[in-house]
Protein backbone atom coordinates (compact mmCIF):
# COMPACT_ATOMS: atom_id res chain seq x y z
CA UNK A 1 -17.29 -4.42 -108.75
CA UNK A 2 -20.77 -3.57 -108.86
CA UNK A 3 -23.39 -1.53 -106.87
CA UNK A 4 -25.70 -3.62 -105.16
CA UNK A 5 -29.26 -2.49 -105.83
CA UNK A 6 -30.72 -4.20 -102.66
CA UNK A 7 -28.78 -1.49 -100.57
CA UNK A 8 -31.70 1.34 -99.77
CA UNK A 9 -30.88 4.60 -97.97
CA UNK A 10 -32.90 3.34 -95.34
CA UNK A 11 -30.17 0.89 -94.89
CA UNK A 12 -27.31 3.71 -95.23
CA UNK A 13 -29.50 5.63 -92.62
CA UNK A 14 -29.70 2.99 -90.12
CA UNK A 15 -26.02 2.27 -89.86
CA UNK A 16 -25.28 6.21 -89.87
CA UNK A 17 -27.85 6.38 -86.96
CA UNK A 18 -26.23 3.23 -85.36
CA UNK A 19 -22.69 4.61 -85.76
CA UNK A 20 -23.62 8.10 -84.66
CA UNK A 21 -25.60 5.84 -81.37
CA UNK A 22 -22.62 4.17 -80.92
CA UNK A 23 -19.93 6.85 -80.63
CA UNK A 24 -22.00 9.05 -78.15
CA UNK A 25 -22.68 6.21 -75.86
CA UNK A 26 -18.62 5.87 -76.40
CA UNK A 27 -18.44 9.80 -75.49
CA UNK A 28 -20.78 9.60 -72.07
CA UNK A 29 -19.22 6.60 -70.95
CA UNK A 30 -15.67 8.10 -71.20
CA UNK A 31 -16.98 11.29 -69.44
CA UNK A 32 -18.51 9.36 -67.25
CA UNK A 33 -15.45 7.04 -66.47
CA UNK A 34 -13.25 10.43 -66.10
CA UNK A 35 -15.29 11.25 -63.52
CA UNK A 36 -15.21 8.29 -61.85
CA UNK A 37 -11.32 8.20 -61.89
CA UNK A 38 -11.71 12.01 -60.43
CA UNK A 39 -13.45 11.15 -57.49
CA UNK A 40 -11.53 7.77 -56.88
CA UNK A 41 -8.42 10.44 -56.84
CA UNK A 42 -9.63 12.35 -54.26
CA UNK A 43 -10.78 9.34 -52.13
CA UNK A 44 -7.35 8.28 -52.34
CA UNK A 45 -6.34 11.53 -51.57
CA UNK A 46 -8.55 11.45 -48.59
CA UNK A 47 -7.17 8.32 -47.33
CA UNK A 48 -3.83 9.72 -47.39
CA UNK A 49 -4.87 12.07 -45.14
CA UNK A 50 -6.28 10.07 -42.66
CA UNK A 51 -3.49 7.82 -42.82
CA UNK A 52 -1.49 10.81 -42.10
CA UNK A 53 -3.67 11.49 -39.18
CA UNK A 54 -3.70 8.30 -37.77
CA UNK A 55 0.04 8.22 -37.63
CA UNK A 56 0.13 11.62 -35.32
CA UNK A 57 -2.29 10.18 -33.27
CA UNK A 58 -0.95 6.61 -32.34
CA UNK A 59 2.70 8.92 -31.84
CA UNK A 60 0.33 11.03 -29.54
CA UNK A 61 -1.03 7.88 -28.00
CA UNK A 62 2.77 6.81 -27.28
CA UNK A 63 4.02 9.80 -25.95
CA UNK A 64 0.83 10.15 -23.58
CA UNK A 65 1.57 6.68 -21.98
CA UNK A 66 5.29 7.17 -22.05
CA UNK A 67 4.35 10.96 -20.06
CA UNK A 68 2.30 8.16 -18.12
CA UNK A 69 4.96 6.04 -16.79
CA UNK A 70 7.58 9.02 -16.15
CA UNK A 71 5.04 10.37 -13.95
CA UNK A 72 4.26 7.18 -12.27
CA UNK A 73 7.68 6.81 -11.25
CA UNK A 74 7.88 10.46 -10.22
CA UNK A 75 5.16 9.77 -7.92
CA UNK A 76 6.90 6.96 -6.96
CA UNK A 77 10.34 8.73 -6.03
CA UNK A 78 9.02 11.60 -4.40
CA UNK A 79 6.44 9.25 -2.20
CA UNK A 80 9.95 7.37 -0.96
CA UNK A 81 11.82 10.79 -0.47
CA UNK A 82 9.32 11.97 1.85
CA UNK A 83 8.77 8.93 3.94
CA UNK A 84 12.93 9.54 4.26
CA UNK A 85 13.81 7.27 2.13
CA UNK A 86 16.23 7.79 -0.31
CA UNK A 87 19.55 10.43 -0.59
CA UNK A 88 18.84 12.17 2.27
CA UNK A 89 18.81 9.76 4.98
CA UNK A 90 20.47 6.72 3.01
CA UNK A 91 23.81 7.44 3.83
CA UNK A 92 23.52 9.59 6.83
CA UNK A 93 25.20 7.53 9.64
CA UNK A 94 25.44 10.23 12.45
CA UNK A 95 23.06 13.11 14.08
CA UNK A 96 24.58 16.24 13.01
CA UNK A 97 24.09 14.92 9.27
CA UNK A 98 20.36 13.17 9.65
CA UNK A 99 17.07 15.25 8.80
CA UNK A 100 14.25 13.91 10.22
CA UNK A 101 10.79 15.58 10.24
């Protein structure tokens, strides 16, 4: 083996710069992606959240229209009871038993 003259220290400078170049664009880009995978985590932690959120509200939005339909039929009942129809006068067949208003 023998030392080739034609290699200068310009040379050995150039590649030392290029390597130095090299590993802190390496460095930045690696911050740079762990900050990138940071905030992607706490998007995903944000969507979990609203997911979360959207779930109580559609079980809101189900309980409001079941509420909804109990009352309708509330309204319903207690709009026949006081025309007289229903319990009270249903199965009344005499006078002394009958409540009419």
């Amino acid at each position: 083996m023998t030392f080739d003259p034609s290699i200068t220290l310009g040379a050995l400078l150039n590649a030392v710069a290029l390597l130095i170049g090299f590993v802190g664009a390496f460095v930045r880009i690696g911050g740079r992606i762990d900050l990138l995978s940071q905030r992607l985590l706490a998007v995903e932690n944000t969507l979990v959240d609203k997911r979360d959120h959207e779930k109580r509200l559609s079980i809101a939005e189900e309980r409001l229209a079941n509420h909804g339909s109990a009352l309708a039929t509330l309204q319903r009942e207690l709009s026949s009871l006081r025309r007289g129809e229903g319990f009270i006068r249903g199965h009344r067949s005499d006078v002394d038993g009958e409540y009419s208003s």
